[in-house]
PDB file of N, CA and C in Angstrom:
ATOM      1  N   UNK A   1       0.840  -1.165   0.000  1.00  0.00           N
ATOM      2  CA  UNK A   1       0.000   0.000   0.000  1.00  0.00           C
ATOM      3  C   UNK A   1       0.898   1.246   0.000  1.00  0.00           C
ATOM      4  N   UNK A   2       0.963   2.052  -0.715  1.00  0.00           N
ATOM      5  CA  UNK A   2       1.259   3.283  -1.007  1.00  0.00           C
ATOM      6  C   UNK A   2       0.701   4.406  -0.016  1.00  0.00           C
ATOM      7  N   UNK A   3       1.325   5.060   0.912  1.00  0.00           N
ATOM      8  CA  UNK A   3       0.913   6.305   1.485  1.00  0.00           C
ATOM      9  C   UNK A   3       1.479   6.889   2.192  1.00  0.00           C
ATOM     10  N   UNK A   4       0.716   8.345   2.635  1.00  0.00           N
ATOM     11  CA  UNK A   4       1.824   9.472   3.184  1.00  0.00           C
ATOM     12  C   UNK A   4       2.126   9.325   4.765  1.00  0.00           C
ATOM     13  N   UNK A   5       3.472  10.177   4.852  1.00  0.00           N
ATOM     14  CA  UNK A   5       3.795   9.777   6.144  1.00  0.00           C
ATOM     15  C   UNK A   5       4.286  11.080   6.300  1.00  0.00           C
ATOM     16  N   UNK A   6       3.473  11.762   6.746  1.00  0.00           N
ATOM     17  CA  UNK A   6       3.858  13.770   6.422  1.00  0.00           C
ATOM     18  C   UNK A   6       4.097  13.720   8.355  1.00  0.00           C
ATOM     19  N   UNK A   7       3.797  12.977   9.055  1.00  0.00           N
ATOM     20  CA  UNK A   7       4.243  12.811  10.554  1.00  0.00           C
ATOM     21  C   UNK A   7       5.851  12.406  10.660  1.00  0.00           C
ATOM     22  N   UNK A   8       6.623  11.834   9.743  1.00  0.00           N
ATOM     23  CA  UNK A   8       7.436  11.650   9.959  1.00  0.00           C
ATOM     24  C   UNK A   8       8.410  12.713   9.154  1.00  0.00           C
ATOM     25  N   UNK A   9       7.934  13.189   8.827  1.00  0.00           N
ATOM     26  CA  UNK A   9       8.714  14.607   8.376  1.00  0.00           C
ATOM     27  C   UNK A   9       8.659  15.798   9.641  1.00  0.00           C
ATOM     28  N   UNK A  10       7.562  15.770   9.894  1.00  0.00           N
ATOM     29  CA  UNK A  10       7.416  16.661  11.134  1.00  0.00           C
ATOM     30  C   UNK A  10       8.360  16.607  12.125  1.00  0.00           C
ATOM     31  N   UNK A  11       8.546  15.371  12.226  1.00  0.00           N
ATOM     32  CA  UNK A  11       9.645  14.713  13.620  1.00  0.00           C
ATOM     33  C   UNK A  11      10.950  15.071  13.340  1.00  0.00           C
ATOM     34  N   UNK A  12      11.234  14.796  11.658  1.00  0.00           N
ATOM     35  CA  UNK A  12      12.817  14.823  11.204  1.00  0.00           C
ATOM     36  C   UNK A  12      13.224  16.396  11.480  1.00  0.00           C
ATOM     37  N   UNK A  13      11.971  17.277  11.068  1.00  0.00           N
ATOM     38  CA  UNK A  13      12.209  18.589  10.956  1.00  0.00           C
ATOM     39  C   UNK A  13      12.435  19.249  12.282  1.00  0.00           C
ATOM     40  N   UNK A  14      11.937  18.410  13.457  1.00  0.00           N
ATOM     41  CA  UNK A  14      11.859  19.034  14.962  1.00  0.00           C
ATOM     42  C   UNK A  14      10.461  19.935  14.981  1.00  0.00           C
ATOM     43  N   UNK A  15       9.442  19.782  14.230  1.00  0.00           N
ATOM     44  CA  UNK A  15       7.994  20.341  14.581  1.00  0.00           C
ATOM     45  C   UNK A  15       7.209  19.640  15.221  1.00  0.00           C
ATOM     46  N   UNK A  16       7.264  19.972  16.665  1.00  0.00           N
ATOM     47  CA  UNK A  16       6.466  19.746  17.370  1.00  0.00           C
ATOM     48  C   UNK A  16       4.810  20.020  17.417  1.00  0.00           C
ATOM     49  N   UNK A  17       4.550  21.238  16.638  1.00  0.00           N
ATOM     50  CA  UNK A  17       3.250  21.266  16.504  1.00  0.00           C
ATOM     51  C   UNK A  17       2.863  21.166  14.826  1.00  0.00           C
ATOM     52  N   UNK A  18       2.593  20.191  14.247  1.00  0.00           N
ATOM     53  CA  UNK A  18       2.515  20.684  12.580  1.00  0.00           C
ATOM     54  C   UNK A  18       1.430  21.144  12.133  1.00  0.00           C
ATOM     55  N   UNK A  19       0.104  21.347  13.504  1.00  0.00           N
ATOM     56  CA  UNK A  19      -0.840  21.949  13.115  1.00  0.00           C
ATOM     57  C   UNK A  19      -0.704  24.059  13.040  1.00  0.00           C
ATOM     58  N   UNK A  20      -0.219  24.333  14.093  1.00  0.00           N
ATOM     59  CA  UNK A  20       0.558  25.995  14.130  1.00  0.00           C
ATOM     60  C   UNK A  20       1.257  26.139  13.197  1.00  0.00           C
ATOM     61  N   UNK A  21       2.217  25.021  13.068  1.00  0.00           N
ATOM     62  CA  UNK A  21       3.770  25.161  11.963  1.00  0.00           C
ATOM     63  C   UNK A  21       2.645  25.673  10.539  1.00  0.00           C
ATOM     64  N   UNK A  22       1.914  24.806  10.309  1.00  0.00           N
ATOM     65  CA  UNK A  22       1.552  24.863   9.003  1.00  0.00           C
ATOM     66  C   UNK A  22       0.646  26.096   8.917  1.00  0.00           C
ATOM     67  N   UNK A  23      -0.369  26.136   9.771  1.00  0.00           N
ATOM     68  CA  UNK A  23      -1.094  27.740   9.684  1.00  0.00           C
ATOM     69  C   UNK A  23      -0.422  29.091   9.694  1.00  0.00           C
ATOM     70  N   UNK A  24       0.957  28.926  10.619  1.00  0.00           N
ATOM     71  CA  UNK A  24       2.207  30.371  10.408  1.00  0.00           C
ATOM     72  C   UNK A  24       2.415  30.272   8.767  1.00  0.00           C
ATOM     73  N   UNK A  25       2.836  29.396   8.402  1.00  0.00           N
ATOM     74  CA  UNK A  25       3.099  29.176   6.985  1.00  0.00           C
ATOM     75  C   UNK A  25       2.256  29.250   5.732  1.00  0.00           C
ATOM     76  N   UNK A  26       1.169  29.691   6.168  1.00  0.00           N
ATOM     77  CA  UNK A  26       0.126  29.689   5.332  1.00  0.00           C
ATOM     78  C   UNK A  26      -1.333  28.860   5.173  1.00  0.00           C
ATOM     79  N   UNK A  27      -1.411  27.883   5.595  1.00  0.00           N
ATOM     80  CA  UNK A  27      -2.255  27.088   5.067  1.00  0.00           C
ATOM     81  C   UNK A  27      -3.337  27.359   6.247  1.00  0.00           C
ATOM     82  N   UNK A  28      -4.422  26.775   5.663  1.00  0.00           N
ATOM     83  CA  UNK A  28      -6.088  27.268   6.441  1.00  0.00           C
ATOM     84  C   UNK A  28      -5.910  26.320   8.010  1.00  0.00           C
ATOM     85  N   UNK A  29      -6.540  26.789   8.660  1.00  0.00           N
ATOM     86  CA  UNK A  29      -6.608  25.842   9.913  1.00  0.00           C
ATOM     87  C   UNK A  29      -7.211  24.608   9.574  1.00  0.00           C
ATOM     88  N   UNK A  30      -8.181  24.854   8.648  1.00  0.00           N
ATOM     89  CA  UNK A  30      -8.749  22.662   8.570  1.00  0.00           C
ATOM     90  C   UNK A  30      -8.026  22.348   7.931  1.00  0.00           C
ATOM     91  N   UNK A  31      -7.340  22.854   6.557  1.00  0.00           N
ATOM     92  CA  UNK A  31      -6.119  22.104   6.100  1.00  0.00           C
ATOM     93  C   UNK A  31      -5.248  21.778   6.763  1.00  0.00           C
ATOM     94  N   UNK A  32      -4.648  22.234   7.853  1.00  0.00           N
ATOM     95  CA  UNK A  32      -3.357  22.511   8.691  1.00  0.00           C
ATOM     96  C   UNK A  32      -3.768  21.107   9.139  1.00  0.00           C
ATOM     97  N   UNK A  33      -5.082  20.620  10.346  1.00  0.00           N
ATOM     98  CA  UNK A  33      -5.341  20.314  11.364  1.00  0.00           C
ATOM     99  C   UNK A  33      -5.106  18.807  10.082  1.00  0.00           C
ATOM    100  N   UNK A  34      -5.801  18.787   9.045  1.00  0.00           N
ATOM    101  CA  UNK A  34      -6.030  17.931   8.037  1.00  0.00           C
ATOM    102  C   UNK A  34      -4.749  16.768   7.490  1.00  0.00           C
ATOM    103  N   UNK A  35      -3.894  17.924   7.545  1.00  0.00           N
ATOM    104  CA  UNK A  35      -2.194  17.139   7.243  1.00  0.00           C
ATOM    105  C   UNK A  35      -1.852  16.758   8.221  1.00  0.00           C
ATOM    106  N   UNK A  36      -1.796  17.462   9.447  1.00  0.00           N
ATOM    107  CA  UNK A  36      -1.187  16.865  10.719  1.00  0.00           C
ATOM    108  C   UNK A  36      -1.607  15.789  10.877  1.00  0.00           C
ATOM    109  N   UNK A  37      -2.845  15.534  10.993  1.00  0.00           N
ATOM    110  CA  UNK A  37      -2.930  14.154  11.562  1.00  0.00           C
ATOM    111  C   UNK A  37      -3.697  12.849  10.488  1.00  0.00           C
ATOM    112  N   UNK A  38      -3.126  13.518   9.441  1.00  0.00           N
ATOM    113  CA  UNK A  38      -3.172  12.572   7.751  1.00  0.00           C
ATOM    114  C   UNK A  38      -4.743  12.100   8.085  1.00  0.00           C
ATOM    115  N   UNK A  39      -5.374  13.182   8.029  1.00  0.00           N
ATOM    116  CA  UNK A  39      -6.632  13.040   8.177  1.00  0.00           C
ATOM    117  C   UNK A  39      -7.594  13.410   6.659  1.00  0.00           C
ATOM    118  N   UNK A  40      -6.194  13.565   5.147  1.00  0.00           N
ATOM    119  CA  UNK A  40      -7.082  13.891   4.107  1.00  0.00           C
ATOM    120  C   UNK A  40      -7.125  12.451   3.470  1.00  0.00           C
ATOM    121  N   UNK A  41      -8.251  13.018   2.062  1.00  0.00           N
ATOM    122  CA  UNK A  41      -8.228  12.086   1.240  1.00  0.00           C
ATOM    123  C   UNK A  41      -7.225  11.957   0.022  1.00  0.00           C
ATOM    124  N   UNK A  42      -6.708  12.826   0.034  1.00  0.00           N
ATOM    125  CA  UNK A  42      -5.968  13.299  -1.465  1.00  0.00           C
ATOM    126  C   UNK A  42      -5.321  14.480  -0.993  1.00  0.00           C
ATOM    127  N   UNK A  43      -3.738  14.778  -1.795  1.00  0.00           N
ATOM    128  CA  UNK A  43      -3.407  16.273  -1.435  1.00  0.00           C
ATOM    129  C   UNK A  43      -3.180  16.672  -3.186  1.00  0.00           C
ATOM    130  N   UNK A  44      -3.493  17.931  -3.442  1.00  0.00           N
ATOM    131  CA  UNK A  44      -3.641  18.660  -4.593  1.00  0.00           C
ATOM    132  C   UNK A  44      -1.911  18.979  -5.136  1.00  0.00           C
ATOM    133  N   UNK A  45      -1.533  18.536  -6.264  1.00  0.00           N
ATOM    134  CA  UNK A  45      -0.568  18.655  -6.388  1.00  0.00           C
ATOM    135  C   UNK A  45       0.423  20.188  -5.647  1.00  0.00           C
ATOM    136  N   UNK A  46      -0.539  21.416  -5.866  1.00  0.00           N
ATOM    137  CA  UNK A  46      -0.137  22.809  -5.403  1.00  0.00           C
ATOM    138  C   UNK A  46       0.022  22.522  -4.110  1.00  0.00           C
ATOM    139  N   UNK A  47      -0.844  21.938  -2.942  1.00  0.00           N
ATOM    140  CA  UNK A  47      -0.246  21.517  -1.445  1.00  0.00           C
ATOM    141  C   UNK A  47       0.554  20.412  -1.355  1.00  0.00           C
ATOM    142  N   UNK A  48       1.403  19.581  -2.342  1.00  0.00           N
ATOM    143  CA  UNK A  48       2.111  18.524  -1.672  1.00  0.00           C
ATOM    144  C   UNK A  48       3.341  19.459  -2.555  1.00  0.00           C
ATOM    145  N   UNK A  49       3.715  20.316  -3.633  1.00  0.00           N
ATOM    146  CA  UNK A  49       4.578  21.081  -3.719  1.00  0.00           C
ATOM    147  C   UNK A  49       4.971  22.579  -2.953  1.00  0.00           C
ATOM    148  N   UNK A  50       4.210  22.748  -2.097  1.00  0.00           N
ATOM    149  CA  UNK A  50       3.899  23.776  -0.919  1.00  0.00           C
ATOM    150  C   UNK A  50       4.482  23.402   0.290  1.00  0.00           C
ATOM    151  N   UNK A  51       4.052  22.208   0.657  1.00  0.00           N
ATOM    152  CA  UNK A  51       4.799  21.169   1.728  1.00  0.00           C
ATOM    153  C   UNK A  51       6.081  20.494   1.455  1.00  0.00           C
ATOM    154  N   UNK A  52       6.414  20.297   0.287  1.00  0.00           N
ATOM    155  CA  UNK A  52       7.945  20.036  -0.257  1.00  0.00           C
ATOM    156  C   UNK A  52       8.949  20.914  -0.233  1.00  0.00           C
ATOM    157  N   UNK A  53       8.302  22.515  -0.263  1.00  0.00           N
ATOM    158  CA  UNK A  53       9.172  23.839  -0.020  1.00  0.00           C
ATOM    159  C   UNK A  53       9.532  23.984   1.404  1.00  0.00           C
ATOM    160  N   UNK A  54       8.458  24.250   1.628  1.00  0.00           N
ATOM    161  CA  UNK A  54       8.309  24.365   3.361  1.00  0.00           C
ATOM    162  C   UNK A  54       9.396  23.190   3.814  1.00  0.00           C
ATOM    163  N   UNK A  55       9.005  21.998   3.479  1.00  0.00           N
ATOM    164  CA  UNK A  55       9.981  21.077   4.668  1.00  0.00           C
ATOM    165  C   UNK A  55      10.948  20.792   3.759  1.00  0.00           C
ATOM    166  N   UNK A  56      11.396  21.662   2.878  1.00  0.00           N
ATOM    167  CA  UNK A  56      12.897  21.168   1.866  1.00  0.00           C
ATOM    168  C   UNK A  56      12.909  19.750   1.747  1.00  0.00           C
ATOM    169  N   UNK A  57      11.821  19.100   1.040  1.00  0.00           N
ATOM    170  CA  UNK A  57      12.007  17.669   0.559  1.00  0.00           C
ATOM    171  C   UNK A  57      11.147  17.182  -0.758  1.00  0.00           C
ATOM    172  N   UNK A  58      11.339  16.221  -1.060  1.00  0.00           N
ATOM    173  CA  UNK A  58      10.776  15.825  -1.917  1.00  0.00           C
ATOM    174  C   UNK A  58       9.569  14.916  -2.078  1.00  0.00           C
ATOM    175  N   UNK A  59       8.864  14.805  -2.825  1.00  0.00           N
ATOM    176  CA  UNK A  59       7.014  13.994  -2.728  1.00  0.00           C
ATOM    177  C   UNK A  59       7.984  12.681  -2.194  1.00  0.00           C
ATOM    178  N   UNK A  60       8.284  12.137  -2.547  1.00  0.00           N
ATOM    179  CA  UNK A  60       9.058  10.561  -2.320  1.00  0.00           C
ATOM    180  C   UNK A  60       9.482  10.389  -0.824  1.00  0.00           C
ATOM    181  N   UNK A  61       9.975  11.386  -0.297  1.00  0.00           N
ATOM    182  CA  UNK A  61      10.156  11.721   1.152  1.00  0.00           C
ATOM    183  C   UNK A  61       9.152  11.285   2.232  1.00  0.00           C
ATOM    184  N   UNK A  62       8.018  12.005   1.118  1.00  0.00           N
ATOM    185  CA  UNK A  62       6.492  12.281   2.589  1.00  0.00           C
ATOM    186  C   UNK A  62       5.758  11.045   2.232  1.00  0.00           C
ATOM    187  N   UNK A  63       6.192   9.841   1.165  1.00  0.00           N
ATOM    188  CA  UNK A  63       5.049   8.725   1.056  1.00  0.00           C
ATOM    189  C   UNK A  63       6.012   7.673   1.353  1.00  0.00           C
ATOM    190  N   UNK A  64       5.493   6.234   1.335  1.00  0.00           N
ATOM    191  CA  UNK A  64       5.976   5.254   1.768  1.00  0.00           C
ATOM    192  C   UNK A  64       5.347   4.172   0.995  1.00  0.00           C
ATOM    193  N   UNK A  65       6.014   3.342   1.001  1.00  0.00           N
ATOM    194  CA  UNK A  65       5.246   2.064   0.174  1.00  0.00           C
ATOM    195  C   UNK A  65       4.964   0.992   1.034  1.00  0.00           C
ATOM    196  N   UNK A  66       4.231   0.470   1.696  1.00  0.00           N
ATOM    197  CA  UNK A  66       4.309  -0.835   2.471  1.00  0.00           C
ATOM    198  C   UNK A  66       3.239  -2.039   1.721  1.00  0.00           C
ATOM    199  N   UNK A  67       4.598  -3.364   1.158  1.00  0.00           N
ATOM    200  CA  UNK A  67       4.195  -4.021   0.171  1.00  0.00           C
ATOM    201  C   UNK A  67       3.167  -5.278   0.690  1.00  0.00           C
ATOM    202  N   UNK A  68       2.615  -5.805   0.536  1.00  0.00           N
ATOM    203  CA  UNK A  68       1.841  -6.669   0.889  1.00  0.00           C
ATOM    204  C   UNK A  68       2.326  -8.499   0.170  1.00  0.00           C
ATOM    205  N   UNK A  69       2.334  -9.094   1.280  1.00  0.00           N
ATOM    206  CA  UNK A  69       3.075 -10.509   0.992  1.00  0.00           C
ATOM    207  C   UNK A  69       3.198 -10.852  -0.335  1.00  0.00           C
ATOM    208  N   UNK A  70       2.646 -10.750  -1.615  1.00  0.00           N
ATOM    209  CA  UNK A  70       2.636 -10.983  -3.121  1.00  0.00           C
ATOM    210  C   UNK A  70       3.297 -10.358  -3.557  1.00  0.00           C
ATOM    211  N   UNK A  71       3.518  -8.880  -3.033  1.00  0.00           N
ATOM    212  CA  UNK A  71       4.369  -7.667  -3.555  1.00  0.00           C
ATOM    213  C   UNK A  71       5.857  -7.973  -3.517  1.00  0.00           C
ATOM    214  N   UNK A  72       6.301  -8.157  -2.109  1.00  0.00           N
ATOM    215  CA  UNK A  72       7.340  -8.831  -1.900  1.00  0.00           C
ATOM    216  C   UNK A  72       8.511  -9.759  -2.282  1.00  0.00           C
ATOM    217  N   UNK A  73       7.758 -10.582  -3.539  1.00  0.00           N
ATOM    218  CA  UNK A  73       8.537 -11.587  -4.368  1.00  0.00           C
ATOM    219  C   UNK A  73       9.371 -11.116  -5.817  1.00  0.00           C
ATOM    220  N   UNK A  74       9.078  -9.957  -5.884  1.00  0.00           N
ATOM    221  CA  UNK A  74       9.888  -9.237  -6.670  1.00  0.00           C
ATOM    222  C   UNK A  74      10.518  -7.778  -6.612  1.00  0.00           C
ATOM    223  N   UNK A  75      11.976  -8.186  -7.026  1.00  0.00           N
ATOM    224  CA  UNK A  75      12.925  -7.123  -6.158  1.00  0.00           C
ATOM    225  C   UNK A  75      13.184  -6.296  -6.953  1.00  0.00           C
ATOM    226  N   UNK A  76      12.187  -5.768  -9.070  1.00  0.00           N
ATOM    227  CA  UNK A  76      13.011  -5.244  -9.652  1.00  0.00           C
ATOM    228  C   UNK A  76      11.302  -3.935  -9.528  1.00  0.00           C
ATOM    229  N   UNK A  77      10.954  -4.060  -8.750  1.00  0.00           N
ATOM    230  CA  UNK A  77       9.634  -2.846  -8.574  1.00  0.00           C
ATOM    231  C   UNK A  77      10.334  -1.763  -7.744  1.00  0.00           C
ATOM    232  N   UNK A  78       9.815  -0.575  -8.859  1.00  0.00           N
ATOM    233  CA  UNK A  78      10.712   0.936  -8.827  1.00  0.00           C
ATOM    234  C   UNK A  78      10.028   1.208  -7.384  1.00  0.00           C
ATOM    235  N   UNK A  79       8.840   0.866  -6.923  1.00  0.00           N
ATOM    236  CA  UNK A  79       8.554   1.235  -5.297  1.00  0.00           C
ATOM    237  C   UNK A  79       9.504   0.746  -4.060  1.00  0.00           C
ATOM    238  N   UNK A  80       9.834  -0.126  -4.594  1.00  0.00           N
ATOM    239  CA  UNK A  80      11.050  -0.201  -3.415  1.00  0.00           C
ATOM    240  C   UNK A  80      11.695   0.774  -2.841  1.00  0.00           C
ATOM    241  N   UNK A  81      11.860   1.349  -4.010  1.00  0.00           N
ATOM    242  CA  UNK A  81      12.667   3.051  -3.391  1.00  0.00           C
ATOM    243  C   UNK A  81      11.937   3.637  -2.054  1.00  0.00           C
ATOM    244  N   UNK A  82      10.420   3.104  -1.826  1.00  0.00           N
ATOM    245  CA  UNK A  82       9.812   3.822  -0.907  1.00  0.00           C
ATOM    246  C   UNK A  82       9.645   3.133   0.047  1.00  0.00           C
ATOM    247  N   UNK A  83      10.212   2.284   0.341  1.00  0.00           N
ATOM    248  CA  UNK A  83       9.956   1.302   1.737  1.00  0.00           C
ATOM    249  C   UNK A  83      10.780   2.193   2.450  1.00  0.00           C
ATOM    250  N   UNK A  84      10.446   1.911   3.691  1.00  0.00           N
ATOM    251  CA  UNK A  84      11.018   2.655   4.894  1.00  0.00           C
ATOM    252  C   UNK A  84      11.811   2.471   5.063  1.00  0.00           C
ATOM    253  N   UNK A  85      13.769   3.168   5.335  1.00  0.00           N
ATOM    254  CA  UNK A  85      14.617   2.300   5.338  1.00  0.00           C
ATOM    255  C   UNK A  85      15.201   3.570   6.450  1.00  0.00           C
ATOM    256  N   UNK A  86      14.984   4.785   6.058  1.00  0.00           N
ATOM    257  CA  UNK A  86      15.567   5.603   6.829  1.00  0.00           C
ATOM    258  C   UNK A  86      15.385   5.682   8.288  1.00  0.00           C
ATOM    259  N   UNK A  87      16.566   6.058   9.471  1.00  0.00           N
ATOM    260  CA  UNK A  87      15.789   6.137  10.727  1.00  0.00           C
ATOM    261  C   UNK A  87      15.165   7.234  11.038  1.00  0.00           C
ATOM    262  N   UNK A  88      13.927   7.195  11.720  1.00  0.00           N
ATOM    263  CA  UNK A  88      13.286   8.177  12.184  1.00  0.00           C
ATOM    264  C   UNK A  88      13.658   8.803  13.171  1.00  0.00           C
ATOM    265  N   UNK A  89      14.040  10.096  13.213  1.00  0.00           N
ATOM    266  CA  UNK A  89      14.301  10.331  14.273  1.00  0.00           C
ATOM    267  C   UNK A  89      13.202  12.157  14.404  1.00  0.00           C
ATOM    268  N   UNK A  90      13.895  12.638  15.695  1.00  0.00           N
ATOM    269  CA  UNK A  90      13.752  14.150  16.098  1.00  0.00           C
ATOM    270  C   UNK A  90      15.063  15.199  15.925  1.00  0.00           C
ATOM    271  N   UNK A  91      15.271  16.178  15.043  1.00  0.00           N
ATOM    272  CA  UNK A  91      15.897  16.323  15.009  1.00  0.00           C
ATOM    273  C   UNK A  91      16.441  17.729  16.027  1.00  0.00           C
ATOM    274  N   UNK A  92      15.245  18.065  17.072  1.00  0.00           N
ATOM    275  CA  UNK A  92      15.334  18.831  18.194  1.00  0.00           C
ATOM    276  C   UNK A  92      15.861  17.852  19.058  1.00  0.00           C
ATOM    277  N   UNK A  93      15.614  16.673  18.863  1.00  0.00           N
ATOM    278  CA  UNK A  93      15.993  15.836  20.717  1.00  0.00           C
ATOM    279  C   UNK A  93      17.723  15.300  19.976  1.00  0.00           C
ATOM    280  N   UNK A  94      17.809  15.217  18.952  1.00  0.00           N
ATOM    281  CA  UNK A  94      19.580  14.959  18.706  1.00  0.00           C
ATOM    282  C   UNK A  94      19.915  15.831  18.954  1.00  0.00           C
ATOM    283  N   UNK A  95      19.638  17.564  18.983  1.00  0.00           N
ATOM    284  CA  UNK A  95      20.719  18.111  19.118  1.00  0.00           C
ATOM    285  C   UNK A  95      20.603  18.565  20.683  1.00  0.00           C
ATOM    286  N   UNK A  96      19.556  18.422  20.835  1.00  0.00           N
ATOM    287  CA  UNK A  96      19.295  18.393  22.661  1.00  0.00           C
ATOM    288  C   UNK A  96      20.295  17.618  23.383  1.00  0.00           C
ATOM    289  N   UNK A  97      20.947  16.153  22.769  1.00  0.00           N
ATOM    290  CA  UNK A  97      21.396  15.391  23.119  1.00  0.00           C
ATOM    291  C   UNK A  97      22.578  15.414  23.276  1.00  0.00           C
ATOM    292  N   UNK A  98      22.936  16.490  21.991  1.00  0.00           N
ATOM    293  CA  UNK A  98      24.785  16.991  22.015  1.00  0.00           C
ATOM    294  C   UNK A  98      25.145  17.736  23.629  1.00  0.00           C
ATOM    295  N   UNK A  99      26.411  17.649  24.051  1.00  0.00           N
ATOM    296  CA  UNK A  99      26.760  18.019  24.595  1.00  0.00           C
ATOM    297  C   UNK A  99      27.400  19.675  24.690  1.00  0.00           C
ATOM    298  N   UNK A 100      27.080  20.530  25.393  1.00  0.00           N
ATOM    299  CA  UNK A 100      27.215  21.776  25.321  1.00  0.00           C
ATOM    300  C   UNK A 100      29.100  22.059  24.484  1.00  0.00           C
ATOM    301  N   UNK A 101      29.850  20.999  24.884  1.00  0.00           N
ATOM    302  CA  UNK A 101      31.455  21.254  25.235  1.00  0.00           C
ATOM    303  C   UNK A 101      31.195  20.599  23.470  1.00  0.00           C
ATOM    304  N   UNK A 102      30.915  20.253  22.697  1.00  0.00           N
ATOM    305  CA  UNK A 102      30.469  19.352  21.612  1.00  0.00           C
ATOM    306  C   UNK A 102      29.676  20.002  20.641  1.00  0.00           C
ATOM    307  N   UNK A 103      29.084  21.323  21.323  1.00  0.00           N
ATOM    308  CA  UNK A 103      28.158  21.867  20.097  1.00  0.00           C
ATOM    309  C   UNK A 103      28.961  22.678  18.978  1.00  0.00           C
ATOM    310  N   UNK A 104      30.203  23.108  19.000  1.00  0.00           N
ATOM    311  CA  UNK A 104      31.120  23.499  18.252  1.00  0.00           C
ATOM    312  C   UNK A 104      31.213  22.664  17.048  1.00  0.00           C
ATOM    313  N   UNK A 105      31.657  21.302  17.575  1.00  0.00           N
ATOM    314  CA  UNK A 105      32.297  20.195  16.534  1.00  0.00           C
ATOM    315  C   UNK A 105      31.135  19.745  15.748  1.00  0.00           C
ATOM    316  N   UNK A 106      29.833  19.438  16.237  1.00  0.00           N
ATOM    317  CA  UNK A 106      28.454  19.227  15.498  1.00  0.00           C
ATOM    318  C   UNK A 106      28.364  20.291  14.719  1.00  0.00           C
ATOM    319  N   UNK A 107      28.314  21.306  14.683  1.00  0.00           N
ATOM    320  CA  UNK A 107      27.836  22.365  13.685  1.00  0.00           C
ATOM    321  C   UNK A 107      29.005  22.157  12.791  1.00  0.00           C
ATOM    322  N   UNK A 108      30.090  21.948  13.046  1.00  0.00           N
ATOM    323  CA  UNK A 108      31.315  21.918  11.847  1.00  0.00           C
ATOM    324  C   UNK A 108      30.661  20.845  10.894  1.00  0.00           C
ATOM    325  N   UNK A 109      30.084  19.942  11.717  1.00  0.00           N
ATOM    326  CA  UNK A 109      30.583  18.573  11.199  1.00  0.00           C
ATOM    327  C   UNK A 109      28.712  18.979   9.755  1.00  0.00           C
ATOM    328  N   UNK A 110      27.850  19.726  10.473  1.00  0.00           N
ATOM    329  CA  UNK A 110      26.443  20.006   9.884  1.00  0.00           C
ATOM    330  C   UNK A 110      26.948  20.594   8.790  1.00  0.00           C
ATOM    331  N   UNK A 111      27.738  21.620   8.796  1.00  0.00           N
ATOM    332  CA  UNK A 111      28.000  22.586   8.041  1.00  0.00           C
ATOM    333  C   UNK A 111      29.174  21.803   6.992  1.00  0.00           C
ATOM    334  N   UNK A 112      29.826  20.682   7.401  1.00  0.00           N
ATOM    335  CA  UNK A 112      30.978  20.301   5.924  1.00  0.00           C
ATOM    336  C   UNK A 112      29.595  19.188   5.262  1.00  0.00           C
ATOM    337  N   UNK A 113      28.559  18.420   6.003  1.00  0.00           N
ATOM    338  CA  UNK A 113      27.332  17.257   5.410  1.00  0.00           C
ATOM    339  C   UNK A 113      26.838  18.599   4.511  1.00  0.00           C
ATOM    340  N   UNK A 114      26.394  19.634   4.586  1.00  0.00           N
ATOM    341  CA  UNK A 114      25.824  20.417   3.762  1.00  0.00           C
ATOM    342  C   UNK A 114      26.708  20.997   2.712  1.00  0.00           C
ATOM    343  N   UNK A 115      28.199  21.474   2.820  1.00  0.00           N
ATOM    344  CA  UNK A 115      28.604  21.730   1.450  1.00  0.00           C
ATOM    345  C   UNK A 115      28.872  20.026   0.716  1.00  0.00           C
ATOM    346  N   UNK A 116      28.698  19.261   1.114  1.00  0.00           N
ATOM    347  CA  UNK A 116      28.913  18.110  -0.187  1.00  0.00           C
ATOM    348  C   UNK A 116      27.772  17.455  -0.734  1.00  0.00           C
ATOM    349  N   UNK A 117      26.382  18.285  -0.388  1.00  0.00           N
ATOM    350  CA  UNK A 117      24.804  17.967  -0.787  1.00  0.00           C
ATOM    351  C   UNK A 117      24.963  18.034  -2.465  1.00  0.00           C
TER     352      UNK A 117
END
């Protein structure tokens, strides 16, 4: 089954609220309330490229593929790309986690992962 996982972007990004996050940013409060808790039926291409700006990622990012036992027996299906492989994390509670004497060397280390993007 094919679908979105716009909660786990929230987490990577450190948004704790993605219903506020998204209304500061523009979007209506039932839309807002709507994504947060993947409570739509469909997103309109203009809001899933709106939400790709906003959280600097790509549609492939915010969906997931989870294959069902038949699916499974073949390894040359381009959805594979979307199985879950990455770890989930928070990316407020990692850096919560750094050590004050350590926050120097993390930002070096953020700042050389970003010039080789």
């Amino acid at each position: 089954m094919l679908k979105y996982n716009l909660q786990k972007m929230f987490r990577i990004r450190g948004i704790t609220n993605p219903t506020i996050y998204l209304q500061r940013n523009g979007f209506k409060d039932y839309t807002s309330y709507k994504i947060a808790y993947n409570e739509f039926k469909y997103l309109s291409v203009e809001t899933m490229e709106k939400l790709c700006l906003l959280l600097n990622c790509t549609p492939n990012d915010m969906m997931e593929w989870i294959p069902d036992s038949t699916q499974t027996q073949n390894e040359n299906i381009a959805l594979r790309k979307l199985i879950t492989t990455q770890k989930d994390f928070n990316l407020s509670q990692v850096i919560h986690e750094v050590p004050i004497e350590k926050m120097n060397e993390f930002v070096e280390k953020v700042e050389e992962l970003k010039k080789n993007l």
